[in-house]
N, C-alpha and C. Protein backbone atom coordinates (compact mmCIF):
# COMPACT_ATOMS: atom_id res chain seq x y z
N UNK A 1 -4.77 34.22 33.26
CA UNK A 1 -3.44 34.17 32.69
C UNK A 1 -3.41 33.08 31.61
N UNK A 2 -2.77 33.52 30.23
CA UNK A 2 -2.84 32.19 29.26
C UNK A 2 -1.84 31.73 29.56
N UNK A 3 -1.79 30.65 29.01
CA UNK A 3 -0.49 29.75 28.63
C UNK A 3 0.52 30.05 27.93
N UNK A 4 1.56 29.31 28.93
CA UNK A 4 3.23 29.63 28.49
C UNK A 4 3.74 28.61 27.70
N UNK A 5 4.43 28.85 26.73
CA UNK A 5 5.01 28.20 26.08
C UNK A 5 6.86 28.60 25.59
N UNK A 6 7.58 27.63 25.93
CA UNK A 6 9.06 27.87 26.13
C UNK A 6 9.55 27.00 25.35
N UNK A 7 10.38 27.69 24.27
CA UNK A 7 10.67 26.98 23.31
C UNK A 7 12.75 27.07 23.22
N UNK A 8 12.93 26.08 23.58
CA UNK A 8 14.58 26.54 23.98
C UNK A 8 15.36 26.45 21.98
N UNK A 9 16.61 26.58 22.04
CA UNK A 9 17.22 26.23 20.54
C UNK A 9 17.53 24.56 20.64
N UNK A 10 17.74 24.01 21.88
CA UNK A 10 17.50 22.54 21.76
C UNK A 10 16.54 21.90 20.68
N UNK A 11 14.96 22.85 21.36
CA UNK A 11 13.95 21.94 20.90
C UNK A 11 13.70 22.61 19.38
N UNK A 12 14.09 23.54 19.28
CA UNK A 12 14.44 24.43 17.52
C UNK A 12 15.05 23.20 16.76
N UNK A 13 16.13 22.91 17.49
CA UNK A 13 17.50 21.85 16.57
C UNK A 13 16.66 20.49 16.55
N UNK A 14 16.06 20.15 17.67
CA UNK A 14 15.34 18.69 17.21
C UNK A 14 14.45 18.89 16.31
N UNK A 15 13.54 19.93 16.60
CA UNK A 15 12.38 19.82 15.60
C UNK A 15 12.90 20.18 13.80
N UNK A 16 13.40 20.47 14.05
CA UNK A 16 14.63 21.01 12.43
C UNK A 16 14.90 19.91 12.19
N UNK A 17 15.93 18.50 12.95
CA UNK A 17 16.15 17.40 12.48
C UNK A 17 15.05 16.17 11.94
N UNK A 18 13.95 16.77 12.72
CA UNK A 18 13.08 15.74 12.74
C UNK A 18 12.39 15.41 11.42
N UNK A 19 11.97 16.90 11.39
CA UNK A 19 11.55 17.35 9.61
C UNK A 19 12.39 17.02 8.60
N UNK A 20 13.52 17.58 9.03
CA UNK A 20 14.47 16.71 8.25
C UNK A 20 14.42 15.65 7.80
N UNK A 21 14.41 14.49 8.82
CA UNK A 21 14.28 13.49 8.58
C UNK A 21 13.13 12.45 7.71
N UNK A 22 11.58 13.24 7.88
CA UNK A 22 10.33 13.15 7.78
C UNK A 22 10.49 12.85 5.93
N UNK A 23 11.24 13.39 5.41
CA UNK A 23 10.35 12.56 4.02
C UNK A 23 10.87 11.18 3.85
N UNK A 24 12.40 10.65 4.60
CA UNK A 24 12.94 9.59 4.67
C UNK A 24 11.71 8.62 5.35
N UNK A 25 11.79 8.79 6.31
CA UNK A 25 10.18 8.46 7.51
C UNK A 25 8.74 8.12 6.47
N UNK A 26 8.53 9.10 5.64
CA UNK A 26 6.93 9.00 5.32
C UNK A 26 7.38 7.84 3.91
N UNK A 27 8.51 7.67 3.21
CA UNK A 27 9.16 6.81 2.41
C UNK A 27 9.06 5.71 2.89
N UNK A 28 9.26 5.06 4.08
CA UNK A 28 9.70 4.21 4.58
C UNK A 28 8.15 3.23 4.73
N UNK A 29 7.88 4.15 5.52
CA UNK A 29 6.41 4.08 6.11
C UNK A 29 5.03 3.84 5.04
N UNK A 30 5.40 4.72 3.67
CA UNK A 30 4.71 3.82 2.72
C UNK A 30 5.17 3.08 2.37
N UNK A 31 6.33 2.61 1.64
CA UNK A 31 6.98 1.12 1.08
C UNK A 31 6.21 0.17 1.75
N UNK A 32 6.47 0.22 2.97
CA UNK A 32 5.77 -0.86 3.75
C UNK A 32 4.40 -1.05 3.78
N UNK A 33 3.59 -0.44 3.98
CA UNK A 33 1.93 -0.07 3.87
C UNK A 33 1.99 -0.85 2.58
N UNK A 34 2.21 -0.13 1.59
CA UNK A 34 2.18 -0.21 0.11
C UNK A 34 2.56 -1.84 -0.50
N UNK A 35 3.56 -2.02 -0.09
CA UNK A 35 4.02 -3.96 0.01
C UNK A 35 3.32 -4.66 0.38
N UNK A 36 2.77 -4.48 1.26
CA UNK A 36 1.76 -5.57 2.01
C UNK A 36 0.46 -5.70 1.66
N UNK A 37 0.03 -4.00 0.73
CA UNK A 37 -1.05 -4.22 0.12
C UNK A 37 -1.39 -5.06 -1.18
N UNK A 38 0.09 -5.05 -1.91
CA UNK A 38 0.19 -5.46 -3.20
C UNK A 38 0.39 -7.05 -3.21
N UNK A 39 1.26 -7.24 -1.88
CA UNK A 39 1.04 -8.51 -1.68
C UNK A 39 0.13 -9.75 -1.01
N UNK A 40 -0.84 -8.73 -0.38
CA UNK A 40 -2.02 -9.30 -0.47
C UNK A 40 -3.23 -9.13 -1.67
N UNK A 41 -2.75 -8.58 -2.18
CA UNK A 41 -3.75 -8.10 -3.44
C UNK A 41 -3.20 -9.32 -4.29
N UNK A 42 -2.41 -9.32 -4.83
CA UNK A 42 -1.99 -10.59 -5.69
C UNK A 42 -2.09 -12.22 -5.05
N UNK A 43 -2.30 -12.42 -3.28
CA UNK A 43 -2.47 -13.53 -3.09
C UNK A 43 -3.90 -14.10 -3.27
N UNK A 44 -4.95 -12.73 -2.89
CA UNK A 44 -6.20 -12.91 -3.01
C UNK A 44 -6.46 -12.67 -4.22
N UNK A 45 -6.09 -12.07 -5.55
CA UNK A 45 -6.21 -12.43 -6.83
C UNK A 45 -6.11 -13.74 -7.15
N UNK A 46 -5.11 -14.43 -6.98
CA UNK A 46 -4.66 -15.87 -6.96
C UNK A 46 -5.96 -16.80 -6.80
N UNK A 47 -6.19 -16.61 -5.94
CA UNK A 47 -7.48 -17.16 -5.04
C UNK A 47 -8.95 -17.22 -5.47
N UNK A 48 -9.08 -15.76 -6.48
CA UNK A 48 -9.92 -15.64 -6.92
C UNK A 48 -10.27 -15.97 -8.23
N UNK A 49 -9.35 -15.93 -8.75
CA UNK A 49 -9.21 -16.07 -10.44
C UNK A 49 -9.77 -17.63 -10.47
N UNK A 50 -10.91 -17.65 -11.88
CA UNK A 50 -10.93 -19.31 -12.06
C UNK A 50 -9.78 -20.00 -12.68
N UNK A 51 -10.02 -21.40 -12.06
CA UNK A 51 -8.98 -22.17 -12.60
C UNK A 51 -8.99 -23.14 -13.04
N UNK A 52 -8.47 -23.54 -13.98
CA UNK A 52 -8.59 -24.40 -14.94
C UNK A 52 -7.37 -25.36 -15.62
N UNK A 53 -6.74 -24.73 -15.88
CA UNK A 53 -5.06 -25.13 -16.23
C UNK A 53 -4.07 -24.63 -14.91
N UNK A 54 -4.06 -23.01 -14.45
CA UNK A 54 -4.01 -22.53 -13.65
C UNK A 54 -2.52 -21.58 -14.24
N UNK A 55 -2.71 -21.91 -15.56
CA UNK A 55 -1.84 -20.61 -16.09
C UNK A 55 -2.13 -19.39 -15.98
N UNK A 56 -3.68 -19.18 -16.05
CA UNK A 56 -4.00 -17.58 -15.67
C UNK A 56 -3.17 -17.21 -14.01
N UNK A 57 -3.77 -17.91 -13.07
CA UNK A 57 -3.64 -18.08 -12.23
C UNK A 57 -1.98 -17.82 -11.28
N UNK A 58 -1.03 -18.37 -12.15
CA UNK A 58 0.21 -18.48 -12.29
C UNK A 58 0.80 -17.24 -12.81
N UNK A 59 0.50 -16.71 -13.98
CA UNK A 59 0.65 -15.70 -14.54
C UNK A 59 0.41 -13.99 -13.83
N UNK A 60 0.24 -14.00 -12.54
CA UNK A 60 -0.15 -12.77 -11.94
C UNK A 60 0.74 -12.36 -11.46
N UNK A 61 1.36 -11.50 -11.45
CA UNK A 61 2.64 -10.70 -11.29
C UNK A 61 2.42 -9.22 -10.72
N UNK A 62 3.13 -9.33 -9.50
CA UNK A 62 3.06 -7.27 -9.05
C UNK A 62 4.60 -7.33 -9.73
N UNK A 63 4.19 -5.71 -10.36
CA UNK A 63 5.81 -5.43 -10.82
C UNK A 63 5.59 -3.62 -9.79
N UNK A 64 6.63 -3.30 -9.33
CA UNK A 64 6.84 -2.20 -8.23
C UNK A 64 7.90 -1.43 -8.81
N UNK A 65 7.47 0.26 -8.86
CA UNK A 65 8.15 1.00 -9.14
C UNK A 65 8.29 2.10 -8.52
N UNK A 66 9.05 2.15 -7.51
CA UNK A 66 8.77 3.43 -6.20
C UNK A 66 7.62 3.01 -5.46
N UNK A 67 6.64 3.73 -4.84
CA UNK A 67 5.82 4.02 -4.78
C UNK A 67 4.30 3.08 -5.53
N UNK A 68 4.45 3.03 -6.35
CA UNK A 68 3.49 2.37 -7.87
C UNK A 68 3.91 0.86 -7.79
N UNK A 69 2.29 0.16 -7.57
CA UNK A 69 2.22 -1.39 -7.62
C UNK A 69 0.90 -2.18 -8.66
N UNK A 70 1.89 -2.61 -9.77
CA UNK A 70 0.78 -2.94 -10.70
C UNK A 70 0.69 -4.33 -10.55
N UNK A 71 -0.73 -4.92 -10.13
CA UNK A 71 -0.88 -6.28 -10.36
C UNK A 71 -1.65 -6.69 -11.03
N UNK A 72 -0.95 -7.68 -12.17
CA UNK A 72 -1.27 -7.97 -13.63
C UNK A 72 -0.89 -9.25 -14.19
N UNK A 73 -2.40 -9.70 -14.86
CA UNK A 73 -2.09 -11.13 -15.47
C UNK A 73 -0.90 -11.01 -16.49
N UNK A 74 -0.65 -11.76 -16.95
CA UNK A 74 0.10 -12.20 -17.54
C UNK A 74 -0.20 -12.56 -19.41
N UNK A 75 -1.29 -13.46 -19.08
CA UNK A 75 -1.69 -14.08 -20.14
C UNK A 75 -2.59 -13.64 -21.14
N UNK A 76 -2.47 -13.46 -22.47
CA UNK A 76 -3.59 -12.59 -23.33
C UNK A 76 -5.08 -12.69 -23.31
N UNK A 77 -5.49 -13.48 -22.60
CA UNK A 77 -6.84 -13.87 -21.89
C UNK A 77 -7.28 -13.63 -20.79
N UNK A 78 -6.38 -13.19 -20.29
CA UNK A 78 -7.02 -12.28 -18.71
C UNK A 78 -7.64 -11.49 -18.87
N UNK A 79 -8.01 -10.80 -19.85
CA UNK A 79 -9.32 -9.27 -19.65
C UNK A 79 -10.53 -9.94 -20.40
N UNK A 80 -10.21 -11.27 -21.38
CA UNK A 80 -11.85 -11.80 -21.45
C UNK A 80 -12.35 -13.02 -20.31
N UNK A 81 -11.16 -13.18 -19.75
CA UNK A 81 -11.68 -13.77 -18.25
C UNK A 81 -12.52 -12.71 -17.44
N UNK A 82 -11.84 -12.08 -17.11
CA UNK A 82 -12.30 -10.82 -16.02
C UNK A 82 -13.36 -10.31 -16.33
N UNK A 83 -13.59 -9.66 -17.74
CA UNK A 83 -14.74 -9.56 -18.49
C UNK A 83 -15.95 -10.44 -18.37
N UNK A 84 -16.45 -11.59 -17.81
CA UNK A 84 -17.15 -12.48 -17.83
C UNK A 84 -16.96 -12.93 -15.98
N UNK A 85 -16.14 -13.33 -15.59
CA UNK A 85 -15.89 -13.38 -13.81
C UNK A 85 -15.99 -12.83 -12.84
N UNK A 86 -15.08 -11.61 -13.68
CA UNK A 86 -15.21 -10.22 -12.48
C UNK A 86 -14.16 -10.14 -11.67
N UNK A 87 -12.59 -11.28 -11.67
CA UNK A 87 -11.86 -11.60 -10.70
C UNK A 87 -11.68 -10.27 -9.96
N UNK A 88 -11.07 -9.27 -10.97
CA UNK A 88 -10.01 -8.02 -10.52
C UNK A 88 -11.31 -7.75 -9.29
N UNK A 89 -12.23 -7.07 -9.67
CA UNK A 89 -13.21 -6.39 -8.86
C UNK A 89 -13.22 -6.94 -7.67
N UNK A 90 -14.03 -8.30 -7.91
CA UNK A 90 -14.00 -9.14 -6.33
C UNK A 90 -13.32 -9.13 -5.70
N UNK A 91 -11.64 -9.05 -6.29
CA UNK A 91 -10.32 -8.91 -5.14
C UNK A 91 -10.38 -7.37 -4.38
N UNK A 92 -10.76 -6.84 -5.36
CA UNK A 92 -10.69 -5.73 -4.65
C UNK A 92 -11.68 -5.20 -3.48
N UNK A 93 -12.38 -5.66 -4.17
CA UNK A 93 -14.16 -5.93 -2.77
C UNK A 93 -13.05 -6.43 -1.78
N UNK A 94 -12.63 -7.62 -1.76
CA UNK A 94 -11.91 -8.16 -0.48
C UNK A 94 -10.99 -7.64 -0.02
N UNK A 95 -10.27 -6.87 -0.65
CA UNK A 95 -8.98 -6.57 0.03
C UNK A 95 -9.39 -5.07 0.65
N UNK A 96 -9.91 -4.50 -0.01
CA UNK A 96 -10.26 -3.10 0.38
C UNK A 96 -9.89 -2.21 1.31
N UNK A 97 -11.11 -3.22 2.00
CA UNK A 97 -11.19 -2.87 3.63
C UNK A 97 -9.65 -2.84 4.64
N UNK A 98 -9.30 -4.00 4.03
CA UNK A 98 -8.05 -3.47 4.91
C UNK A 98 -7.21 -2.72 4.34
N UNK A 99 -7.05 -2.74 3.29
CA UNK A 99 -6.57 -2.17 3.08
C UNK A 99 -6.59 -0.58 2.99
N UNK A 100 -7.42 0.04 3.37
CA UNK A 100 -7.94 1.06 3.46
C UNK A 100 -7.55 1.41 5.23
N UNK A 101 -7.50 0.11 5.87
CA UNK A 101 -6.87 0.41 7.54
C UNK A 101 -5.73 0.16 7.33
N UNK A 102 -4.93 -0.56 6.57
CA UNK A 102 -3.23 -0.16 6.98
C UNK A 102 -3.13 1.16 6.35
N UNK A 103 -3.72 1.70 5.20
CA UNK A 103 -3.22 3.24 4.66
C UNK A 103 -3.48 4.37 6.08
N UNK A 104 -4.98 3.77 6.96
CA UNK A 104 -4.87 4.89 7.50
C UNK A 104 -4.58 5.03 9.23
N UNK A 105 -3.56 3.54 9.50
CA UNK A 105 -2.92 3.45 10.19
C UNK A 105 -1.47 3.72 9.83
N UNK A 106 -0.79 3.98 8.57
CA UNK A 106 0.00 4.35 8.06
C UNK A 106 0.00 5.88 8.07
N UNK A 107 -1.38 6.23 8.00
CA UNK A 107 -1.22 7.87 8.02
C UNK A 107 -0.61 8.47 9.28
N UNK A 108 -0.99 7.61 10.34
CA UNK A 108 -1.24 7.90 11.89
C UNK A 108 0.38 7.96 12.08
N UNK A 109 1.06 6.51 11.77
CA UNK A 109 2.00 6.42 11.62
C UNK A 109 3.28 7.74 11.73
N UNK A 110 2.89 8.20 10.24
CA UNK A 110 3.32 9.27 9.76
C UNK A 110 3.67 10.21 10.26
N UNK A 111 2.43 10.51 10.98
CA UNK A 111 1.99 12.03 11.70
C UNK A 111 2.29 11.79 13.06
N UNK A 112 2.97 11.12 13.67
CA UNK A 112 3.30 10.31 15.19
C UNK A 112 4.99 10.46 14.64
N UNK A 113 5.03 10.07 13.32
CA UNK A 113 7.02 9.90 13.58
C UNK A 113 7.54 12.06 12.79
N UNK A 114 7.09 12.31 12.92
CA UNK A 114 7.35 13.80 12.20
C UNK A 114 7.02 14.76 13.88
């Protein structure tokens, strides 16, 4: 004998709300992921960048638009810094990794609240 499966209009109406709810949910759920990446990305930029005056340094700015997190010097000498240092790269060597586990504990996230 296979398996029964009983599906009442209760569990119709929740699962209808739920979805519903789900692009609010997967919104939410990246903002956050997404924030924490950018703001560790810009602390360990910080960190990495040489310093000297520490205007480069100072000058690093996430600007956030939805979704979209750009983190960016400031100063007209940041790409022949980087060019010669390597800052951007190295941050990203470092941050990576985790960052690559909150996205895909964020996925889990996701697929757990839907």
């Amino acid at each position: 004998m296979g398996a029964t499966i009983t599906l009442s209009v209760h569990d119709q109406f929740m699962l209808g709300k739920r979805m519903a709810a789900a692009p609010e949910k997967v919104h939410g759920i990246l903002t956050k992921v997404l924030t924490n990446i950018a703001i560790d990305f810009e602390r360990t930029e910080k960190m990495t960048v040489p310093v000297i005056t520490g205007r480069l340094q100072s000058s690093i700015l996430t600007e956030k638009q939805d979704l979209r997190y750009t983190i960016t010097p400031q100063v007209e000498y940041a790409e022949f810094v980087n060019d010669r240092r390597h800052f951007v790269e190295t941050t990203f060597d470092l941050v990576e990794p985790g960052a690559r586990q909150e996205l895909n504990e964020a996925v889990s996230d996701i697929i757990a609240s839907i």
